[in-house]
Each structure stands twice: as structure tokens, then as C-alpha cells.
C-alpha atoms as a PDB file:
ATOM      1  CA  UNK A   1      -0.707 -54.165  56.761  1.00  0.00           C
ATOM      2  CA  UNK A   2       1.916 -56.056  55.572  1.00  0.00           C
ATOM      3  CA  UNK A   3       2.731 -56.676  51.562  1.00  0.00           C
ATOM      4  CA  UNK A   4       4.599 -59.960  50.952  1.00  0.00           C
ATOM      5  CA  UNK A   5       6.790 -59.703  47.915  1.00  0.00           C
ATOM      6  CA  UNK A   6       6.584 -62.480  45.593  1.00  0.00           C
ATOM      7  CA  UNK A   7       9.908 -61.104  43.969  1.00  0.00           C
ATOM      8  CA  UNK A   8      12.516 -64.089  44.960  1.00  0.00           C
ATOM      9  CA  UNK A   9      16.046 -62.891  45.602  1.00  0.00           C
ATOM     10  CA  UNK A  10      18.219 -64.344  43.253  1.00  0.00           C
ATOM     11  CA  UNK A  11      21.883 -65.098  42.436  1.00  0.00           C
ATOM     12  CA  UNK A  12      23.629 -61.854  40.863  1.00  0.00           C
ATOM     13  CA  UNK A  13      26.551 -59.501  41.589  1.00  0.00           C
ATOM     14  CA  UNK A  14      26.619 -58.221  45.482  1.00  0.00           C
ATOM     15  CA  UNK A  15      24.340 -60.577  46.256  1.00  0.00           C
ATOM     16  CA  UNK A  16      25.388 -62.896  49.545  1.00  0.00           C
ATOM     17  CA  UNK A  17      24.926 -66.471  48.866  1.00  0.00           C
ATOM     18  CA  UNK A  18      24.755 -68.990  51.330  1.00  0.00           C
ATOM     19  CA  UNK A  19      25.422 -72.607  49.869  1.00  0.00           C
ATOM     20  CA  UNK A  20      26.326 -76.201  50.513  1.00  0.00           C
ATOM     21  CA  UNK A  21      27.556 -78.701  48.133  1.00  0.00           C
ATOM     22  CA  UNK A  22      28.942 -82.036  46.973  1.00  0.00           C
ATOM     23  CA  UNK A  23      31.416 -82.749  44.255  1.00  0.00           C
ATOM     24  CA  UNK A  24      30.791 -86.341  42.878  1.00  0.00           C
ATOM     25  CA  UNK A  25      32.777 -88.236  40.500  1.00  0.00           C
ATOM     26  CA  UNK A  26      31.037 -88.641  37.256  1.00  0.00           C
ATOM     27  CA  UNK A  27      31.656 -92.014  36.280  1.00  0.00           C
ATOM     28  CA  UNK A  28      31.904 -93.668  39.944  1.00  0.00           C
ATOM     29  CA  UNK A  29      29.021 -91.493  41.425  1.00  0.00           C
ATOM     30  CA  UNK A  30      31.401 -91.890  44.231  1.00  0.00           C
ATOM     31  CA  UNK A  31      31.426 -88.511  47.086  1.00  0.00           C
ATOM     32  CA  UNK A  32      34.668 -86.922  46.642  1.00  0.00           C
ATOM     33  CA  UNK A  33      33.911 -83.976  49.044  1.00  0.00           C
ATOM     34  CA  UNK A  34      31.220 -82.700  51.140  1.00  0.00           C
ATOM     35  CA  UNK A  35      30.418 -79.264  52.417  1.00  0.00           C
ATOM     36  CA  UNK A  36      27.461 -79.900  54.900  1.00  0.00           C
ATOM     37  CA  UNK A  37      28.178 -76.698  56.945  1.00  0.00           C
ATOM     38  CA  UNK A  38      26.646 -73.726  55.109  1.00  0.00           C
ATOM     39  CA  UNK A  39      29.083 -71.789  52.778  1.00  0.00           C
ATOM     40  CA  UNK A  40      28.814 -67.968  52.177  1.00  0.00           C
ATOM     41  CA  UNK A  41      30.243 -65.506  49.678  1.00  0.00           C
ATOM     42  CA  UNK A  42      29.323 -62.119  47.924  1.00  0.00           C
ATOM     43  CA  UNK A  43      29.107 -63.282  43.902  1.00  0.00           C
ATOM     44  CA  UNK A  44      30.969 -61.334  42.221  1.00  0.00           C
ATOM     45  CA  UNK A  45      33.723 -60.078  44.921  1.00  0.00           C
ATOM     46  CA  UNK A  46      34.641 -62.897  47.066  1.00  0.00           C
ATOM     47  CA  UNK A  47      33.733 -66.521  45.053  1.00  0.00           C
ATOM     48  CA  UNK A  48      34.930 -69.486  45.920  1.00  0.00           C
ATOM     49  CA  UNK A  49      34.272 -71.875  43.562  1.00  0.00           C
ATOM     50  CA  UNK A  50      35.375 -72.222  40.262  1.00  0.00           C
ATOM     51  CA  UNK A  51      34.420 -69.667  37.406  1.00  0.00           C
ATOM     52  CA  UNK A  52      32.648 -72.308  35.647  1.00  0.00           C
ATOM     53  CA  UNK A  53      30.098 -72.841  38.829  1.00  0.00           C
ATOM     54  CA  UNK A  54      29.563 -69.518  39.729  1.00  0.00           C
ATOM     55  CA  UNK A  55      28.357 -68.887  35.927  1.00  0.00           C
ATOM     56  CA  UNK A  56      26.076 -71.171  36.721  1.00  0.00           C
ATOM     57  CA  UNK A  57      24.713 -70.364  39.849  1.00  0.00           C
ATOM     58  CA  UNK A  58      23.754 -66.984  38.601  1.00  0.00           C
ATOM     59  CA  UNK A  59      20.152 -66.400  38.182  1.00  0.00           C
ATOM     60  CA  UNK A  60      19.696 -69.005  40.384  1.00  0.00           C
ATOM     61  CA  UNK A  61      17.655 -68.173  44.154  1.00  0.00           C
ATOM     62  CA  UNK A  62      17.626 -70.079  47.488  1.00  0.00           C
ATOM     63  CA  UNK A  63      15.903 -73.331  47.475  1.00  0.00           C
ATOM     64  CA  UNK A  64      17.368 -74.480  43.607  1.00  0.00           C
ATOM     65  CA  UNK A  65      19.650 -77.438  43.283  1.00  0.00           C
ATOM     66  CA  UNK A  66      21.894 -77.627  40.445  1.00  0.00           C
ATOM     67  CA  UNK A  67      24.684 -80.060  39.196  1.00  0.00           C
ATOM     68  CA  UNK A  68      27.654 -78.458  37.168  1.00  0.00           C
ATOM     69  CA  UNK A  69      29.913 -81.033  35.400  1.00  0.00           C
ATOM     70  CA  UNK A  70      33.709 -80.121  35.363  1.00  0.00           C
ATOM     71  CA  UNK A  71      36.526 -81.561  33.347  1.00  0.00           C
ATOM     72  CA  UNK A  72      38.667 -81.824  36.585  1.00  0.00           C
ATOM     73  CA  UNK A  73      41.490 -81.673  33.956  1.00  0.00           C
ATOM     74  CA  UNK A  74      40.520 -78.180  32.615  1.00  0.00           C
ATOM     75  CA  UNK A  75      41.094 -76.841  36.521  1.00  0.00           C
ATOM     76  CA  UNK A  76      43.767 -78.487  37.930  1.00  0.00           C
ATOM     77  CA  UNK A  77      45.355 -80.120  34.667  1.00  0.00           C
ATOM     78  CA  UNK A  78      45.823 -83.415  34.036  1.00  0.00           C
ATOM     79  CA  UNK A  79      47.289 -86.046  36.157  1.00  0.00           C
ATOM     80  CA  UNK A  80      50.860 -85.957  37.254  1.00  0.00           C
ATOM     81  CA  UNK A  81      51.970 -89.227  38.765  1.00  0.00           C
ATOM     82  CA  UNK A  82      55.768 -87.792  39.541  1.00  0.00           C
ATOM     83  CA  UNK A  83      53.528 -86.284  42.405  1.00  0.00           C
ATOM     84  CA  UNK A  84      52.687 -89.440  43.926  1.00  0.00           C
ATOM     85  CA  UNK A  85      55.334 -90.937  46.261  1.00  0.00           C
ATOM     86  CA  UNK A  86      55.338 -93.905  48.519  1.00  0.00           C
ATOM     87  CA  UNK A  87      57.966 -94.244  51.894  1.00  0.00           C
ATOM     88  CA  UNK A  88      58.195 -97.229  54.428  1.00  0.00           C
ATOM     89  CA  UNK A  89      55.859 -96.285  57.307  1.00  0.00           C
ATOM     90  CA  UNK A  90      58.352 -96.447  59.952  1.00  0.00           C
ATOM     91  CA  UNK A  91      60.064 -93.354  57.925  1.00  0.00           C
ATOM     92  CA  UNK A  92      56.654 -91.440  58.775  1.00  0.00           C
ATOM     93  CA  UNK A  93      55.566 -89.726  61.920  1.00  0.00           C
ATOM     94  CA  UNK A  94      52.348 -91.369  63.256  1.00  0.00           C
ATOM     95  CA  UNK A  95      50.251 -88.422  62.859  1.00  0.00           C
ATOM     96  CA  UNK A  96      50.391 -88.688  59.379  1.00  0.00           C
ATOM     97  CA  UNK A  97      49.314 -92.572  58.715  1.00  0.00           C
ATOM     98  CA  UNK A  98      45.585 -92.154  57.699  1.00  0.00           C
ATOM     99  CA  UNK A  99      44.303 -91.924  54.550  1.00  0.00           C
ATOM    100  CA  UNK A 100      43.061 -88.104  53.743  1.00  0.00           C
ATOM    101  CA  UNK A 101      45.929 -86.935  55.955  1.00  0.00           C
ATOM    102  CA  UNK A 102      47.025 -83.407  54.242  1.00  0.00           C
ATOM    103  CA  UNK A 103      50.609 -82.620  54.531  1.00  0.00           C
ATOM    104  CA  UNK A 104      52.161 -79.880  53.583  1.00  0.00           C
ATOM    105  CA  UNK A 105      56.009 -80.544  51.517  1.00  0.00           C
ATOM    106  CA  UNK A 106      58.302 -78.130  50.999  1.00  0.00           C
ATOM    107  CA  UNK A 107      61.254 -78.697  48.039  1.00  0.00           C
ATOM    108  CA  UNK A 108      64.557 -77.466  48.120  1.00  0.00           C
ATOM    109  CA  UNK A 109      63.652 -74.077  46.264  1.00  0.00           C
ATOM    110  CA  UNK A 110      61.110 -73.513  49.564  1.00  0.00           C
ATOM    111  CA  UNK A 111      58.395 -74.205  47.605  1.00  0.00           C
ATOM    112  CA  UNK A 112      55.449 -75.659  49.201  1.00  0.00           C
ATOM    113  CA  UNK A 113      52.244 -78.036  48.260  1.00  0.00           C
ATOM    114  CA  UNK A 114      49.511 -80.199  49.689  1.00  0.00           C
ATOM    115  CA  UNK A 115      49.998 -83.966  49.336  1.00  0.00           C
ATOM    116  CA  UNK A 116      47.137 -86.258  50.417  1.00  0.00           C
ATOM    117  CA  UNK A 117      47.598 -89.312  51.942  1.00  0.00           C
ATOM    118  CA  UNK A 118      45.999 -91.876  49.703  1.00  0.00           C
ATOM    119  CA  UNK A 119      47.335 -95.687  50.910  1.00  0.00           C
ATOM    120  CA  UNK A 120      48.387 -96.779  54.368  1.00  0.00           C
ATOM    121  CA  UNK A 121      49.362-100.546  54.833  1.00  0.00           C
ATOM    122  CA  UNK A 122      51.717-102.496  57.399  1.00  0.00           C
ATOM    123  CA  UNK A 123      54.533-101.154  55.317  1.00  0.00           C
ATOM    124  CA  UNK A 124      54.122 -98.310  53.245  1.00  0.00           C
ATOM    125  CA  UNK A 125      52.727 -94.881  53.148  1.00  0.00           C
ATOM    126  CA  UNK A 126      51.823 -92.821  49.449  1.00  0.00           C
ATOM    127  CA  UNK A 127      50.936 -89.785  49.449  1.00  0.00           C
ATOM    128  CA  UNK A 128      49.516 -87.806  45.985  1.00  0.00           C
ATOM    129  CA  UNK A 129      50.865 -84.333  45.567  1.00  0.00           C
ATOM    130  CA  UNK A 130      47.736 -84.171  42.617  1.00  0.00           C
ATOM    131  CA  UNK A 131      44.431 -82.300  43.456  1.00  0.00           C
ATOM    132  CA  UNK A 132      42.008 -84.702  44.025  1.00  0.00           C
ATOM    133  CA  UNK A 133      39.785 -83.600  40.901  1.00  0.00           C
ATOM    134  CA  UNK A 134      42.652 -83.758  38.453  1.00  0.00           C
ATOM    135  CA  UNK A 135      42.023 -86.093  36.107  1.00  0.00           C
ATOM    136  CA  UNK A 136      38.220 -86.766  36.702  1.00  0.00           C
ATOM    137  CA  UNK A 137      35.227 -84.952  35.458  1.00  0.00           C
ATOM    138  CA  UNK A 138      33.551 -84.339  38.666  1.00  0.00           C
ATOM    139  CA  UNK A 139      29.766 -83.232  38.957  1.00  0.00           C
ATOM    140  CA  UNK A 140      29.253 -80.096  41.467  1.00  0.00           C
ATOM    141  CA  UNK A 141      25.874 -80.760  43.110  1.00  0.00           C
ATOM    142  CA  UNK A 142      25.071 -77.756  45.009  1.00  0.00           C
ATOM    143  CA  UNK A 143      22.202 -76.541  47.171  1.00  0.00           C
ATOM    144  CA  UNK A 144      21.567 -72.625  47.261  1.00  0.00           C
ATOM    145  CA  UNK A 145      19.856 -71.985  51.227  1.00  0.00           C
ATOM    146  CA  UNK A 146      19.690 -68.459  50.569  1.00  0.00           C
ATOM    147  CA  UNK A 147      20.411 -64.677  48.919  1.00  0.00           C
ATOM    148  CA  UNK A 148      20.024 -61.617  50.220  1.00  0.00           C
ATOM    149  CA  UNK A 149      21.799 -58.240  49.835  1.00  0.00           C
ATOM    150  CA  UNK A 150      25.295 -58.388  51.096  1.00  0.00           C
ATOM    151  CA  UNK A 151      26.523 -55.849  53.802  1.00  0.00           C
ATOM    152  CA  UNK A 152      30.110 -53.806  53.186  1.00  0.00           C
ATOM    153  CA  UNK A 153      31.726 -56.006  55.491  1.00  0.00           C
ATOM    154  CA  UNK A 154      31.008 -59.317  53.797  1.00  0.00           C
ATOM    155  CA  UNK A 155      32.006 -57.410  50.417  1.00  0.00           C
ATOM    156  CA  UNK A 156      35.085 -56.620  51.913  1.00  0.00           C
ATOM    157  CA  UNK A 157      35.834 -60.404  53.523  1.00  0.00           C
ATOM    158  CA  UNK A 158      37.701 -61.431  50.357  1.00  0.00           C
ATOM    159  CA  UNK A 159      36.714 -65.103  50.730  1.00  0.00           C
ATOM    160  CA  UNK A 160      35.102 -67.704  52.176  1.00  0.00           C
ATOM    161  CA  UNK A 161      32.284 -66.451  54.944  1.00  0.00           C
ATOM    162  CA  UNK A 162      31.525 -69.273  57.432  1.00  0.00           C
ATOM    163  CA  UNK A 163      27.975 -69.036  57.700  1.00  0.00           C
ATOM    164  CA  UNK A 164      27.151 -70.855  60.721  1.00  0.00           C
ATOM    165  CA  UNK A 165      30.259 -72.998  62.091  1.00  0.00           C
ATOM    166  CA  UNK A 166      33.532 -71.884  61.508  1.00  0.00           C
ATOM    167  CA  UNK A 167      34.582 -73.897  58.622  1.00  0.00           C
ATOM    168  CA  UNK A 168      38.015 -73.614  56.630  1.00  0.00           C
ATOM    169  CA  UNK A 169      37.559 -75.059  53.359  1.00  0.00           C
ATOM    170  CA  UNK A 170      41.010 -75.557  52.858  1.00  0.00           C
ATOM    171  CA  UNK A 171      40.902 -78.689  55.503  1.00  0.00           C
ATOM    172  CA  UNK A 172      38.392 -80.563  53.152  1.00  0.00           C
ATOM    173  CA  UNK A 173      39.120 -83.753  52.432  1.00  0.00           C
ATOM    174  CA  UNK A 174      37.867 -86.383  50.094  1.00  0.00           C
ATOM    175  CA  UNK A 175      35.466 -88.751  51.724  1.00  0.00           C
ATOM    176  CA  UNK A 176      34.572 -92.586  51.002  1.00  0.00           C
END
């Protein structure tokens, strides 16, 4: 005979939480970014999200939705518009000419950074050196799928753990 447990696993430190989410922008409603491949991480060792979220997400077991406001300037700091640059298109290599393009710069000190593409026309390309929640208060909607105990080697991972396609979140890009 078989006892079912009506304990539900839920969100606390070596726990392994699988996850997907949305960030929206508060005022717009507009989709920033979309995770629809399932996320993983060990709370507590290897998070991926902000602080803020992943205080929030605790206590919380598979099934539960929650939204998490951020001040995108309390992150990423506020808006810096040196950071956004425009060039004539012919001066950029055709690869890059599409909006949500990610390139990475590098300055004269061999410093690097991310720029997005943000505006393509007939003759000029800007990119936005800026992350994209930087100056917004964006809404975290996420969507816990499940928790369970976490084995040594996902404690051990130190990040991200695709969960079922092999997903890099550093190639997300805003959407709409």
C-alpha cells in the first residue's frame, strides 16, 4: 500500500526549482523578456534572478504564480544615455542590422559590454549599451513547475540548469 503525502514541496534552501517567467513593463504592460523553456536552480547556491525575486519565491511550491515588481533602477541604476550610440548603416556589418541584435564592445582599456540594437532604418543603426530594465519598474511574473530535493551535482552547477532544452540565458532578448 501506498501513502500519498499531502506535504507539498516548497521553495527553501537546497531545494531545486524549476521555473519559467516573464518580465513585463509596469506601466506599458508591454513583454520585455520571455523565458518559455523551463529554468532550474538550487535556491540558495546557484540563483539566478535577482535577490529581490528569490525572497519572494521562497515558501512558494510548484504550481504558484507570482508577480514581483522591481525598480529596474535599483538593479541596474538609472539610465545612462552616453551608452546609446547611433552609426550610418553602411559603417555596420550586416549581421548586426536587426533590432535585439547583442553585440559585444570593447573600449580602449579592453573593457567589454553588451549593447542592444534598438533602431534600424535605411540609414542608421543605434545601439543602447543600457540594460534593458534600467530605468523601468518591471513586474517579474513567474511560474514555479516544480521543487524537489536537489542532487550534489546541481548544488555544485553554480548557475543556471537548463531543464529541458539547452537554454543560455545570457542570449535573451527583449521581445515586442
Amino acid at each position: 500500500m501506498r501513502v500519498e503525502s499531502d506535504m507539498t514541496e516548497t521553495i527553501r534552501d537546497g531545494k531545486f526549482v524549476e521555473l519559467t517567467y516573464k518580465v513585463t513593463d509596469r506601466k506599458s504592460g508591454h513583454v520585455l523578456t520571455r523565458v518559455e523553456f523551463p529554468l532550474g536552480y538550487v535556491h540558495g547556491h546557484n540563483e539566478i534572478l535577482a535577490p529581490s525575486v528569490h525572497m519572494q519565491l521562497e515558501g512558494k511550491s510548484a504550481g504558484d504564480v507570482i508577480e514581483v515588481a522591481i525598480d529596474g533602477n535599483q538593479i541596474f541604476g538609472p539610465r545612462d544615455e552616453s551608452l546609446v550610440f547611433s552609426d550610418q548603416i553602411e559603417n555596420v556589418p550586416e549581421e548586426y542590422r536587426q533590432v535585439g541584435t547583442s553585440i559585444l564592445m570593447e573600449n580602449d582599456s579592453g573593457q567589454t559590454r553588451s549593447f542592444l540594437v534598438t533602431h534600424v532604418d535605411d540609414e542608421k543603426l543605434t545601439v543602447d549599451g543600457n540594460n534593458p530594465l534600467s530605468g523601468r519598474e518591471v513586474v517579474f511574473v513567474l511560474e514555479i513547475l516544480a521543487v524537489r530535493d536537489a542532487t550534489n551535482e546541481e548544488t555544485r552547477a553554480g548557475g543556471a540548469i537548463p531543464a529541458v532544452a539547452d537554454v543560455d540565458p545570457s542570449r535573451l532578448r527583449p521581445v515586442g
